[in-house]
N, C-alpha and C. Protein backbone atom coordinates (compact mmCIF):
# COMPACT_ATOMS: atom_id res chain seq x y z
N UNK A 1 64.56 48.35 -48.21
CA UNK A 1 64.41 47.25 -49.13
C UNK A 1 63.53 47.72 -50.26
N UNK A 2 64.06 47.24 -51.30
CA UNK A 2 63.05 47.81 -52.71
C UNK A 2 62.35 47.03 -53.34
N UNK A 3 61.38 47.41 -53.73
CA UNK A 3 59.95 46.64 -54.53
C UNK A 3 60.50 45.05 -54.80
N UNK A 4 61.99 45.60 -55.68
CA UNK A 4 62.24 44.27 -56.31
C UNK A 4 62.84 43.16 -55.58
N UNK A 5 63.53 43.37 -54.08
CA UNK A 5 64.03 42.84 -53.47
C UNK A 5 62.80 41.93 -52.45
N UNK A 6 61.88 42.69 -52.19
CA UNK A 6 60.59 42.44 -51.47
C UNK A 6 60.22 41.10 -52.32
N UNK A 7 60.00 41.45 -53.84
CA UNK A 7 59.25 40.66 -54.76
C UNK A 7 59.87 39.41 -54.86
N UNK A 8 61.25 39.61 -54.57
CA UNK A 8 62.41 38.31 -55.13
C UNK A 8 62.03 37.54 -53.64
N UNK A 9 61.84 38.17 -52.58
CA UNK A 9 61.49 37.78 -51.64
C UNK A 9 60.62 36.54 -51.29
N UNK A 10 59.33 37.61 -51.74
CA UNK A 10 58.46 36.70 -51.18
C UNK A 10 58.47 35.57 -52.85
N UNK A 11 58.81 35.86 -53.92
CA UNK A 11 58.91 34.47 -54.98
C UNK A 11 59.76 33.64 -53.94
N UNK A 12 60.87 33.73 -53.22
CA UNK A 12 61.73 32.87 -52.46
C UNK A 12 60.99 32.09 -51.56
N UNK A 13 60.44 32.76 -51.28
CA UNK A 13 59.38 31.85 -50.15
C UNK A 13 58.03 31.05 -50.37
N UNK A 14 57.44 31.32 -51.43
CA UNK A 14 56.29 31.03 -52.38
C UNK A 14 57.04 29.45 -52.68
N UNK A 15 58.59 29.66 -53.23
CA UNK A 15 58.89 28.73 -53.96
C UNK A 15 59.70 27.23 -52.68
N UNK A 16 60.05 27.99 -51.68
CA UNK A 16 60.57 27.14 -50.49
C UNK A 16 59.02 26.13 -50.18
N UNK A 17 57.84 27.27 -50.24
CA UNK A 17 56.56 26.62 -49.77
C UNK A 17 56.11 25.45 -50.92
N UNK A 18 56.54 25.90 -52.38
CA UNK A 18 56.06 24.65 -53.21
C UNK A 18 56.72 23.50 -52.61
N UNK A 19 58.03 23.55 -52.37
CA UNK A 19 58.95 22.28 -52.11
C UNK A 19 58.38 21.69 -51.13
N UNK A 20 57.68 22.40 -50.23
CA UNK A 20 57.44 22.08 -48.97
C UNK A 20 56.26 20.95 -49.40
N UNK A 21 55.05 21.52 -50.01
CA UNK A 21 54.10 21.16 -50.40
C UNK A 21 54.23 19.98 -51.15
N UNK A 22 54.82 19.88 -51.79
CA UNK A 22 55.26 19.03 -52.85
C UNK A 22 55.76 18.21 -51.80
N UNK A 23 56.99 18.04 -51.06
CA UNK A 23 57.52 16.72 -50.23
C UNK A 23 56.61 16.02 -48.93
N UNK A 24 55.59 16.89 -48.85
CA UNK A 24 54.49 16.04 -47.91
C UNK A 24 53.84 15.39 -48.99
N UNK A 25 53.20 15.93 -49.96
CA UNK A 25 52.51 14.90 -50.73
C UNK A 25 53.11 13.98 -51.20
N UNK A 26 54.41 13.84 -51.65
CA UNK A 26 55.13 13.01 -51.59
C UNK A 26 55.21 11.60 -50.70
N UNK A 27 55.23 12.45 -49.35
CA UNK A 27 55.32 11.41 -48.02
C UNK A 27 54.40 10.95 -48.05
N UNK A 28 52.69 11.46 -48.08
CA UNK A 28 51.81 11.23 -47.80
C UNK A 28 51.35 10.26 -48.82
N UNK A 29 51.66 10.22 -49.89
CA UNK A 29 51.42 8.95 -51.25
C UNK A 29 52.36 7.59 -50.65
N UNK A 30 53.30 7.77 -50.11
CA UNK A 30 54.17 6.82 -49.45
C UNK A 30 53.85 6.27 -48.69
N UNK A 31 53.29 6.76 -47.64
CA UNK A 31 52.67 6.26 -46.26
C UNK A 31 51.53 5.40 -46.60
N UNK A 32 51.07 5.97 -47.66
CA UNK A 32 49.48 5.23 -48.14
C UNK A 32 50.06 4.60 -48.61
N UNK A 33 50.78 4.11 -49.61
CA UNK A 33 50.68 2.94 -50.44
C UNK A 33 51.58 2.20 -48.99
N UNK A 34 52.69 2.37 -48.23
CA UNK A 34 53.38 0.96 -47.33
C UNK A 34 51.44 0.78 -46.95
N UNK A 35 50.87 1.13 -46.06
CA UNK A 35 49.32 1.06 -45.62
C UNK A 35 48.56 -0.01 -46.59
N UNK A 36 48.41 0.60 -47.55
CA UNK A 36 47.49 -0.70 -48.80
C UNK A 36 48.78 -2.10 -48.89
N UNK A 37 50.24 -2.02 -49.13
CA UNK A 37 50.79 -3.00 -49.25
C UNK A 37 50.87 -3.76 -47.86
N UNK A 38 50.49 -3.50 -46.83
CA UNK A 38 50.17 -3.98 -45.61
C UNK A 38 49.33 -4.78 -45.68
N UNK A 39 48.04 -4.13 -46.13
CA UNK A 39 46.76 -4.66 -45.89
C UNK A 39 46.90 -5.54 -47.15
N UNK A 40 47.44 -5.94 -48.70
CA UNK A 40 47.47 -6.32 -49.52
C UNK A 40 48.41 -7.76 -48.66
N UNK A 41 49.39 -7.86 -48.26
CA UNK A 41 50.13 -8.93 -47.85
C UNK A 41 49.52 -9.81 -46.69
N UNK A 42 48.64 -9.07 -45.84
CA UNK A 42 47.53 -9.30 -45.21
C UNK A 42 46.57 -10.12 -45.68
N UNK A 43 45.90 -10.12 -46.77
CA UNK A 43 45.21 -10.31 -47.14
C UNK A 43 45.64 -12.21 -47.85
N UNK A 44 47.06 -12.00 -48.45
CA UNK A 44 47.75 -12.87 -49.38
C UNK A 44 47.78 -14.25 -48.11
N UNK A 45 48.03 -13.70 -47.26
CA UNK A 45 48.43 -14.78 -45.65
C UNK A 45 47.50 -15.89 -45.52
N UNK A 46 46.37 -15.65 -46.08
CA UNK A 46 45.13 -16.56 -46.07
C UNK A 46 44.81 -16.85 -44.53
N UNK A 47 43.75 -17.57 -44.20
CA UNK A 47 43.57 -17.87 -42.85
C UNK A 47 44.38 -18.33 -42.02
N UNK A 48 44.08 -18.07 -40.41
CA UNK A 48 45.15 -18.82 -39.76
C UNK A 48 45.44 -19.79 -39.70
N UNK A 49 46.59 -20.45 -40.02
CA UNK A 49 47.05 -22.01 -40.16
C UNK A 49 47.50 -22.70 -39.24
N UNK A 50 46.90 -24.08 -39.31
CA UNK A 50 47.29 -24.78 -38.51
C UNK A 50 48.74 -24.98 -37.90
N UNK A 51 48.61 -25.39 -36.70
CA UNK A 51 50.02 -24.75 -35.89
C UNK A 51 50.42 -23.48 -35.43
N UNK A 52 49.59 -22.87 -35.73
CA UNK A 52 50.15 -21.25 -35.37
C UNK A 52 48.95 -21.02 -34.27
N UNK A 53 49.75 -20.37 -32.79
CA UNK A 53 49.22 -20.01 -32.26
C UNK A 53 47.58 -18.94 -32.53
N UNK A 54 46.70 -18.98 -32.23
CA UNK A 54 45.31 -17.93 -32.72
C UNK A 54 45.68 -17.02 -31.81
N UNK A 55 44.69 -16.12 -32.76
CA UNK A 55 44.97 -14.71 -32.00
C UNK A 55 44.44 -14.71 -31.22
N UNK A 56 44.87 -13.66 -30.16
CA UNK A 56 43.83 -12.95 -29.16
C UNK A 56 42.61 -11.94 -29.49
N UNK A 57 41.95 -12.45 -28.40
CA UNK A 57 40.28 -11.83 -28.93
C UNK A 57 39.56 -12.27 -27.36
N UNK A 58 38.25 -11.11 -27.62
CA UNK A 58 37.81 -11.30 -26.43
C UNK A 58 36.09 -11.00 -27.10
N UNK A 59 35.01 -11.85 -26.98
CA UNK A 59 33.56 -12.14 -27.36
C UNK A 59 32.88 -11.93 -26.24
N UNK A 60 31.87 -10.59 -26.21
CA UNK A 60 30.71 -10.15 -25.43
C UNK A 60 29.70 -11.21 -25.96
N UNK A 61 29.32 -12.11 -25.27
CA UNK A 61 28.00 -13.04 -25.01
C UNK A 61 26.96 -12.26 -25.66
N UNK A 62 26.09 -13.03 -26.31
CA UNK A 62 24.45 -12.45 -26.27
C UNK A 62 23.64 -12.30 -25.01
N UNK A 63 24.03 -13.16 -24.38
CA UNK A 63 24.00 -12.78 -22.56
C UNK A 63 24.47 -12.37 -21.79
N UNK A 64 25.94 -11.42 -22.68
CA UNK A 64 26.38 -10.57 -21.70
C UNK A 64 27.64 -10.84 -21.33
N UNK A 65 28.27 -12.33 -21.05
CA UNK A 65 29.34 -12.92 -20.32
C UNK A 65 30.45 -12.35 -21.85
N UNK A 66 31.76 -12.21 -21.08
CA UNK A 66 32.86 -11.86 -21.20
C UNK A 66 33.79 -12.77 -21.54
N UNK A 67 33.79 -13.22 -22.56
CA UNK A 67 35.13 -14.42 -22.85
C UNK A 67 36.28 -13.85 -23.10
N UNK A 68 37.46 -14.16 -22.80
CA UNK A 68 38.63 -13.88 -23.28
C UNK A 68 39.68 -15.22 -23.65
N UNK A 69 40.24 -15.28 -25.19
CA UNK A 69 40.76 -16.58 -25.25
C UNK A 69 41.94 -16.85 -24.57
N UNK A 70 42.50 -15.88 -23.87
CA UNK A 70 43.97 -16.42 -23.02
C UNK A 70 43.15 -16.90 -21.45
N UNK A 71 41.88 -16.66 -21.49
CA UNK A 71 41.59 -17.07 -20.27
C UNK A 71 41.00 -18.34 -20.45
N UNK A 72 40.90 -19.02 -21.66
CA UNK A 72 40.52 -20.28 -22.02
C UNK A 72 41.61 -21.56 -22.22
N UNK A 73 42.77 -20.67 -22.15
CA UNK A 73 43.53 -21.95 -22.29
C UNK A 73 43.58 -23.21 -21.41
N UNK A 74 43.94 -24.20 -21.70
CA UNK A 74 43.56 -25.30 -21.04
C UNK A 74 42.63 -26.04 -21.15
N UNK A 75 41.54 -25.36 -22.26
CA UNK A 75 40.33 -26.21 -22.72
C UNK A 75 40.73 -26.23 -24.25
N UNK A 76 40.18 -27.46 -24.94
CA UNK A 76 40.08 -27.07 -26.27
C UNK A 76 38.79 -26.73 -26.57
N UNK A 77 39.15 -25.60 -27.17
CA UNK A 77 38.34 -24.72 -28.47
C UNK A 77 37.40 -25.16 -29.57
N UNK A 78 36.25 -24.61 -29.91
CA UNK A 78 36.06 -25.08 -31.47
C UNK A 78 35.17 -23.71 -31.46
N UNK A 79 35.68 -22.78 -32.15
CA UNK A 79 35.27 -21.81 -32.63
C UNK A 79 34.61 -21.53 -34.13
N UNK A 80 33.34 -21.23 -33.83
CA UNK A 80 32.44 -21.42 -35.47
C UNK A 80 32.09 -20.42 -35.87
N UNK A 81 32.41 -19.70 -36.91
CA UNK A 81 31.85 -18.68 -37.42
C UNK A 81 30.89 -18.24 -38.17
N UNK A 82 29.70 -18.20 -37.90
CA UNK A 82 28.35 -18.69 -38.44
C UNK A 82 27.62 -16.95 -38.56
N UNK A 83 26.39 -16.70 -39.51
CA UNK A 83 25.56 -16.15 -39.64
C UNK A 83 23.89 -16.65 -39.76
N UNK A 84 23.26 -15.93 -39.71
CA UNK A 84 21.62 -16.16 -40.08
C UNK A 84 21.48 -16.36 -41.15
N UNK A 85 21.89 -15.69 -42.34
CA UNK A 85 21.64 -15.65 -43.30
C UNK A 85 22.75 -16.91 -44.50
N UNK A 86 23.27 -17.45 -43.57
CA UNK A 86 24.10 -18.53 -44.26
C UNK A 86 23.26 -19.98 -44.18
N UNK A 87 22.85 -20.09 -45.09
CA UNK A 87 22.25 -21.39 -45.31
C UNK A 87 22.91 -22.22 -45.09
N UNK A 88 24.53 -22.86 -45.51
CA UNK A 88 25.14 -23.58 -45.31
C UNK A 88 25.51 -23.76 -43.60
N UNK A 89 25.58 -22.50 -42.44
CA UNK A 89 25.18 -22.69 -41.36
C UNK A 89 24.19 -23.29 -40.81
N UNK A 90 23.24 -23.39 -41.66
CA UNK A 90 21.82 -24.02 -41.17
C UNK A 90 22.39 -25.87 -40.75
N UNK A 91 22.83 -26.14 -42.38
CA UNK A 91 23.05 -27.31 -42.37
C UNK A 91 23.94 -28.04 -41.21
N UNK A 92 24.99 -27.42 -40.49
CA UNK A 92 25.63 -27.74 -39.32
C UNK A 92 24.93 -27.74 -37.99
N UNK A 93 24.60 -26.40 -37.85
CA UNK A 93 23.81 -26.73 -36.76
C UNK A 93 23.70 -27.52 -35.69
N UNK A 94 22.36 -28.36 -36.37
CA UNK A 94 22.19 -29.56 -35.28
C UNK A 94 23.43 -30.42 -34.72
N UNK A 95 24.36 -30.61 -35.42
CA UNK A 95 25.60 -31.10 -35.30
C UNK A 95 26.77 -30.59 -34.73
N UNK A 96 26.75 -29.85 -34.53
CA UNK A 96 27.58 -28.86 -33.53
C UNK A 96 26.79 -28.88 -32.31
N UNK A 97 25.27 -28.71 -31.97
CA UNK A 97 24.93 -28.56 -31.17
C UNK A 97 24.87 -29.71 -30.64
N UNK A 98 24.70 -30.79 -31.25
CA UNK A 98 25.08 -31.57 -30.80
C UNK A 98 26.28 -32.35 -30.13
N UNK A 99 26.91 -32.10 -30.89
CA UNK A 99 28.78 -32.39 -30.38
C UNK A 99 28.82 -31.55 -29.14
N UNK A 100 28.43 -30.18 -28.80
CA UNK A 100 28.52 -29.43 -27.76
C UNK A 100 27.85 -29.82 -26.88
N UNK A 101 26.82 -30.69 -26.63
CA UNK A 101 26.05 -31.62 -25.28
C UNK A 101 26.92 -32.82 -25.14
N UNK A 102 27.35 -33.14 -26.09
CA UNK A 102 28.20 -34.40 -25.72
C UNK A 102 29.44 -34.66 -24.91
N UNK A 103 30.48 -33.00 -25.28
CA UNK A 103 31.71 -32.31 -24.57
C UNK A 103 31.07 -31.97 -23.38
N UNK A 104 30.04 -31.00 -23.22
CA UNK A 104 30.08 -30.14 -22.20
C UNK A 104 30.12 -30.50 -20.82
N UNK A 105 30.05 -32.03 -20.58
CA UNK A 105 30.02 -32.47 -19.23
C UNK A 105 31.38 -33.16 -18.94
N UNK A 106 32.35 -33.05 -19.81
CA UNK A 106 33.56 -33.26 -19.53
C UNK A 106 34.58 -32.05 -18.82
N UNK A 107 33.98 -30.61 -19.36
CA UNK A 107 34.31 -29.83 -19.15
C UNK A 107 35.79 -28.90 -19.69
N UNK A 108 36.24 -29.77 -20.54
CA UNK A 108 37.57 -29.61 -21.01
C UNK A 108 37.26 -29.08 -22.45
N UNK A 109 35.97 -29.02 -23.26
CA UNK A 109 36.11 -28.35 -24.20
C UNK A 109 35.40 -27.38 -24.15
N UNK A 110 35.12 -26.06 -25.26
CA UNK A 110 34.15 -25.34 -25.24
C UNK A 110 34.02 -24.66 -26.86
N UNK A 111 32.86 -24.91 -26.95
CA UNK A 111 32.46 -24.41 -28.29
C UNK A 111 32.45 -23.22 -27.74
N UNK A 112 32.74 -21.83 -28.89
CA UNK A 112 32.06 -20.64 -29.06
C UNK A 112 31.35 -20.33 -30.30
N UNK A 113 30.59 -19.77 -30.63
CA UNK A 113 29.88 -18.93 -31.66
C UNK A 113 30.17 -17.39 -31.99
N UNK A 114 30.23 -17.34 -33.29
CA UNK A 114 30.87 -15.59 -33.32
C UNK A 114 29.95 -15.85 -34.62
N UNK A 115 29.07 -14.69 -34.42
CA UNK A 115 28.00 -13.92 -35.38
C UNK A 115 28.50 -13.36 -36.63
N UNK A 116 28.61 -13.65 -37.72
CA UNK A 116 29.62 -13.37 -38.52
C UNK A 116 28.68 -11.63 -39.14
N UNK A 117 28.17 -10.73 -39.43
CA UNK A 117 27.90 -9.71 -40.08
C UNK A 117 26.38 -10.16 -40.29
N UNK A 118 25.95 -9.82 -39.07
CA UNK A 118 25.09 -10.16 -38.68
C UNK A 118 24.25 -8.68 -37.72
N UNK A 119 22.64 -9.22 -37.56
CA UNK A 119 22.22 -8.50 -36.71
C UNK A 119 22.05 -9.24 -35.40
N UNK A 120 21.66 -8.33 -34.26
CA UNK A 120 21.05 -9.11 -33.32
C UNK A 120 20.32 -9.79 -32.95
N UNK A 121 18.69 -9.27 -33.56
CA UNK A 121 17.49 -10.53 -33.42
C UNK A 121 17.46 -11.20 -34.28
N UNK A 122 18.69 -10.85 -35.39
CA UNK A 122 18.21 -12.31 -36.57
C UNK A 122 19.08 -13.10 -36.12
N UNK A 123 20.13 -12.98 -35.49
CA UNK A 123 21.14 -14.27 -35.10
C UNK A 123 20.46 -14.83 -33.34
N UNK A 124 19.67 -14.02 -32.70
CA UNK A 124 19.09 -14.50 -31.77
C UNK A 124 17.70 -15.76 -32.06
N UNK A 125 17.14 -15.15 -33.10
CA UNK A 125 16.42 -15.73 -34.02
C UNK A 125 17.00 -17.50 -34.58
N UNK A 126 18.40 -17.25 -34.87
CA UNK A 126 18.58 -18.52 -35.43
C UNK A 126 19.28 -19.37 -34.54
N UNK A 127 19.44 -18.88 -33.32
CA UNK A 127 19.92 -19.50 -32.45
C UNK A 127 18.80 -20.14 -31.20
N UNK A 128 17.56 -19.72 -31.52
CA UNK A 128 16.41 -19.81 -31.00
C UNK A 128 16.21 -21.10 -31.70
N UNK A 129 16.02 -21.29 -33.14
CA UNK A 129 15.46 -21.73 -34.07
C UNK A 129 16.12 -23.16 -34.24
N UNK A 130 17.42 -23.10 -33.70
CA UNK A 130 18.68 -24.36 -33.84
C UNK A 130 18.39 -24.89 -32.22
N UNK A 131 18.78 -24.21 -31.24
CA UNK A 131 18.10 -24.59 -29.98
C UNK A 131 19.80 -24.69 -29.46
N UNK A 132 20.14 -23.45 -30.31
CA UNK A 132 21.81 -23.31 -30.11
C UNK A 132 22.23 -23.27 -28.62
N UNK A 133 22.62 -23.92 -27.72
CA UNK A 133 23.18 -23.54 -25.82
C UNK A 133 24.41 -23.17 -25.60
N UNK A 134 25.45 -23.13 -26.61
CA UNK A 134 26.96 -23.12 -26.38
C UNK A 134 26.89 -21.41 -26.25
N UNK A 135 27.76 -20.92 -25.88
CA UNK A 135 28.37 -19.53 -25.76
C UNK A 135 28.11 -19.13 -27.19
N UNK A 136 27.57 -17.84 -28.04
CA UNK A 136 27.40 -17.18 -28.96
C UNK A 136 27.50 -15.80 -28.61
N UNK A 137 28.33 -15.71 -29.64
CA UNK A 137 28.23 -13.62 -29.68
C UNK A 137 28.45 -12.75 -31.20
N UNK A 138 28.30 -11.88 -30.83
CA UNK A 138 28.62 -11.12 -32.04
C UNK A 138 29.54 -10.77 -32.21
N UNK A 139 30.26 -10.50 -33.28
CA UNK A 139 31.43 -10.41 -33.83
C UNK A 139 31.94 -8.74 -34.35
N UNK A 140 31.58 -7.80 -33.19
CA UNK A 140 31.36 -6.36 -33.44
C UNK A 140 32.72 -6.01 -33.71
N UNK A 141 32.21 -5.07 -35.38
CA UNK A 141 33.75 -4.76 -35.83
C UNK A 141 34.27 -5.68 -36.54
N UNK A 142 33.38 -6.67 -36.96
CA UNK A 142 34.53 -8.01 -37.22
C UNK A 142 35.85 -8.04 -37.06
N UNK A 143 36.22 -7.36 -35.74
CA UNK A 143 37.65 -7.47 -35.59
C UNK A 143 37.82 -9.36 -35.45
N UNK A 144 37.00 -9.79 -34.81
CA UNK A 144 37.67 -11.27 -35.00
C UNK A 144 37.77 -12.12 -36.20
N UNK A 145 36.74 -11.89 -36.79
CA UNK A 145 37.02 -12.60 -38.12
C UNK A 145 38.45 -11.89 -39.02
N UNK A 146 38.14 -10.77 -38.51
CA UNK A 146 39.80 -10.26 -39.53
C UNK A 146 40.90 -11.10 -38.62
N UNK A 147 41.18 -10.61 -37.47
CA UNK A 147 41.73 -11.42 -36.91
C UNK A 147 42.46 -12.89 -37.09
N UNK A 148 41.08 -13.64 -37.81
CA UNK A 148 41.61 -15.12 -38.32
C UNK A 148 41.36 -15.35 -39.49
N UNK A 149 41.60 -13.70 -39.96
CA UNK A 149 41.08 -13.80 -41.70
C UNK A 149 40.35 -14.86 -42.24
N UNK A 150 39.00 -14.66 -41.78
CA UNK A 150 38.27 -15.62 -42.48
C UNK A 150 38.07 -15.22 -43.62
N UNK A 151 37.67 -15.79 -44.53
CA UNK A 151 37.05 -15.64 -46.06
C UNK A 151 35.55 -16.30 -46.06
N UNK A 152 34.32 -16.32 -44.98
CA UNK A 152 33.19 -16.52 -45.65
C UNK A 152 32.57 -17.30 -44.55
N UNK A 153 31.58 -18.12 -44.34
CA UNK A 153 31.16 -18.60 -43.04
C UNK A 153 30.27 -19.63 -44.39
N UNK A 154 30.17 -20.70 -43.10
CA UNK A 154 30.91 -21.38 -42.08
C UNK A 154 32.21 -21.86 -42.07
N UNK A 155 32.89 -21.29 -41.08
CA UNK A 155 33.91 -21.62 -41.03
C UNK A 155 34.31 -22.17 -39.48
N UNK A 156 35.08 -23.18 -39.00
CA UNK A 156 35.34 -23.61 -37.86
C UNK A 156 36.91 -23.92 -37.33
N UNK A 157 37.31 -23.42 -36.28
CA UNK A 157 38.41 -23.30 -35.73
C UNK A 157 38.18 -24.66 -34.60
N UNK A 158 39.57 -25.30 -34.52
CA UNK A 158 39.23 -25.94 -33.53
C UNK A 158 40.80 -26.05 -32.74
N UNK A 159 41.22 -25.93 -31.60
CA UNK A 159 42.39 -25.12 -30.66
C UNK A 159 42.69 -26.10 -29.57
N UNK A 160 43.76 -26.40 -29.71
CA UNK A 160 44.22 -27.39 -28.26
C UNK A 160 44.53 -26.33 -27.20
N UNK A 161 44.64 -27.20 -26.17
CA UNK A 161 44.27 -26.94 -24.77
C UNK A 161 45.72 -25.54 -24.39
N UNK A 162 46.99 -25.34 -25.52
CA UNK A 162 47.59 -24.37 -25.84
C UNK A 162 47.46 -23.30 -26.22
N UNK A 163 46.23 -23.06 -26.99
CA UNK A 163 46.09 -22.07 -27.59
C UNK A 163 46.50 -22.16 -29.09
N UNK A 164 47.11 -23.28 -29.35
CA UNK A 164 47.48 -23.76 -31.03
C UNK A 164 46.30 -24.10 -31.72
N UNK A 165 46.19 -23.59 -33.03
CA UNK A 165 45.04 -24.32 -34.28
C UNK A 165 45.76 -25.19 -34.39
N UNK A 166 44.64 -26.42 -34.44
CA UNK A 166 44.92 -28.00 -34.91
C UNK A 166 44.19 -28.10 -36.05
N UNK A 167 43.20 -27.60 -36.36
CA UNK A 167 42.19 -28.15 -37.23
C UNK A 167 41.09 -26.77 -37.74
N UNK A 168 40.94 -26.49 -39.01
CA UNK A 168 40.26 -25.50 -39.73
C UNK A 168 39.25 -26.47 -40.95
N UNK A 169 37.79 -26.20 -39.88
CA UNK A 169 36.53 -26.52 -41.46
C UNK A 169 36.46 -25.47 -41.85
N UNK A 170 36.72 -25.55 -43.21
CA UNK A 170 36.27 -24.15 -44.27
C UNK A 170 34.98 -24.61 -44.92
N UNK A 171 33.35 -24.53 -44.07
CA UNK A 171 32.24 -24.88 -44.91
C UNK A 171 32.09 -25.46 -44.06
N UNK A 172 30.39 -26.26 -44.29
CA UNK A 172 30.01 -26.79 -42.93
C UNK A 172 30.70 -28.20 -42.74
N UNK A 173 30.51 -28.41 -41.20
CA UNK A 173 30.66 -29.78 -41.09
C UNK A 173 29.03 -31.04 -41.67
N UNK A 174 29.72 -32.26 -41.92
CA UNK A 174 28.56 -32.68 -42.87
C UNK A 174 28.01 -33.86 -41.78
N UNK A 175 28.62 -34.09 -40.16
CA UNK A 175 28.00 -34.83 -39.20
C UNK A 175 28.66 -35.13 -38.33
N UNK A 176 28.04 -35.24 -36.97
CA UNK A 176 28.19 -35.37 -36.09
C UNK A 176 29.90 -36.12 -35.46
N UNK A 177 30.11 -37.47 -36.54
CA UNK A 177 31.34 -38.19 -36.18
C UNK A 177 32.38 -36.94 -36.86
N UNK A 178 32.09 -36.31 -37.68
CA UNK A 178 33.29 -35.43 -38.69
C UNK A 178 34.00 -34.58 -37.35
N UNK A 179 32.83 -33.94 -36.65
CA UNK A 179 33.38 -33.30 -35.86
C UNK A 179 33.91 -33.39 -34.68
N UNK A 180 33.54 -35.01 -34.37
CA UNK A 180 33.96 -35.61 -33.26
C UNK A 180 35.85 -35.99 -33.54
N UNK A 181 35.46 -36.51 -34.83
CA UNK A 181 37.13 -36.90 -35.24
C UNK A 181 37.97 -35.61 -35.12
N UNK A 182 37.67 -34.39 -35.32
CA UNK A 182 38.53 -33.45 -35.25
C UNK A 182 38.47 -33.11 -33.63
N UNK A 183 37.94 -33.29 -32.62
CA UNK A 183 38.17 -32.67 -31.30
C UNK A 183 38.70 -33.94 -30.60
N UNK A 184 38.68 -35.22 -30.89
CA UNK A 184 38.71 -36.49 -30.11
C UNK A 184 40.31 -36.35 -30.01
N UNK A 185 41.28 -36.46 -31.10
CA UNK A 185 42.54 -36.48 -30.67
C UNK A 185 43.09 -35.52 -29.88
N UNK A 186 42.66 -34.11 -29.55
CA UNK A 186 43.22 -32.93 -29.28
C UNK A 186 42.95 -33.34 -27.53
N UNK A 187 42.15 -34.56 -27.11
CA UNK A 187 41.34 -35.19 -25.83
C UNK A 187 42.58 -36.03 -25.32
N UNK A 188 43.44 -36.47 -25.71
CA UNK A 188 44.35 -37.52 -25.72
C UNK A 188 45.10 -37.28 -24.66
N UNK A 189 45.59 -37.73 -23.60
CA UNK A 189 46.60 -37.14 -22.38
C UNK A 189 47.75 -36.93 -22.86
C-alpha cells in the first residue's frame, strides 16, 4: 500500500469519524430538548386537580413513622404544605390544628404536614411554637411537592376516602369553619 493510499485512508476514516461525531451530537441536542419539553409541559399542567386521583408518595415522620398514601386510603386526607419561614403558614396554623383535634377522634380523617424547603430544627421549631400534633415531615427532595406541583406554600390538599382530590387551598385557610366546610362533605356516607 502507498503513502497515498494509506493517506486517502486514514482521510476516509477521519471523515466516517466526523459523521459519527456529528450524529451523536445531533442525538444528544434531541434527547435534551424532548427532556426540557417534558419538564416544560410539566410544568404548564399546573397543580393537581381536583378529581384526579393524587399521587403516590410516602413521608418519613419527624418522629420517624412511615406513611405511605396507598396505605391511607379509606381515610380522608388533608395534606398541607407548609414551611417556617412562610408567614402566611403562621396565619393557619392554629386552625388546622385545630380542625385536626376535632377529626382525630373520629378516626376517619388524617391531616399530614410536609415541610416545604425547609430545615429540620426550624420546622421542628415551628411546630413546637404552633403546638402542631398531627403527623409532620419533611419533604426530602421535594419529590412530593413536585409530585403535586405545587407552586408556593401554603398550600392544602384535601382527598376522599379514594384517594381522589376533592378540594385544593392555594394560601392559607382564613378559619376554622373554612376548613371544616371543605372536609365535612367528603364525611357523608
Amino acid at each position: 500500500m502507498s503513502v497515498e493510499q494509506a493517506q486517502a485512508q486514514e482521510q476516509q476514516a477521519s471523515t466516517i469519524r466526523l459523521r459519527w461525531g456529528r450524529g451523536l451530537a445531533w442525538l444528544a441536542l434531541f434527547v435534551l430538548l424532548i427532556i426540557l419539553a417534558g419538564g416544560l409541559l410539566r410544568n404548564q399542567q399546573g397543580a393537581v386537580s381536583v378529581g384526579e386521583r393524587i399521587p403516590e408518595f410516602t413521608l418519613t415522620t419527624f418522629d420517624g413513622q412511615t406513611l405511605r398514601s396507598a396505605d391511607l386510603r379509606g381515610k380522608v386526607l388533608v395534606i398541607n404544605f407548609w414551611a417556617s419561614w412562610c408567614k402566611p403558614c403562621e396565619q393557619e396554623a392554629a386552625d388546622l390544628e385545630a380542625a385536626w383535634r376535632f377529626y382525630q377522634p373520629r378516626g376517619d380523617v388524617l391531616f399530614l404536614g410536609i415541610a416545604y424547603v425547609d430545615t429540620e430544627p426550624e420546622a421542628r421549631a415551628y411546630l413546637e411554637k404552633f403546638g402542631i400534633t398531627y403527623p409532620n415531615g419533611p419533604d426530602l427532595g421535594t419529590r412530593i411537592s413536585q409530585a403535586f406541583r405545587i407552586r408556593g406554600v401554603p398550600e392544602t390538599y384535601i382527598v376522599d376516602r379514594e384517594g381522589t382530590l376533592q378540594f385544593v387551598q392555594i394560601g392559607p385557610f382564613r378559619s376554622l369553619s373554612q376548613i371544616k366546610s371543605a372536609i365535612d362533605p367528603l364525611l357523608q356516607p
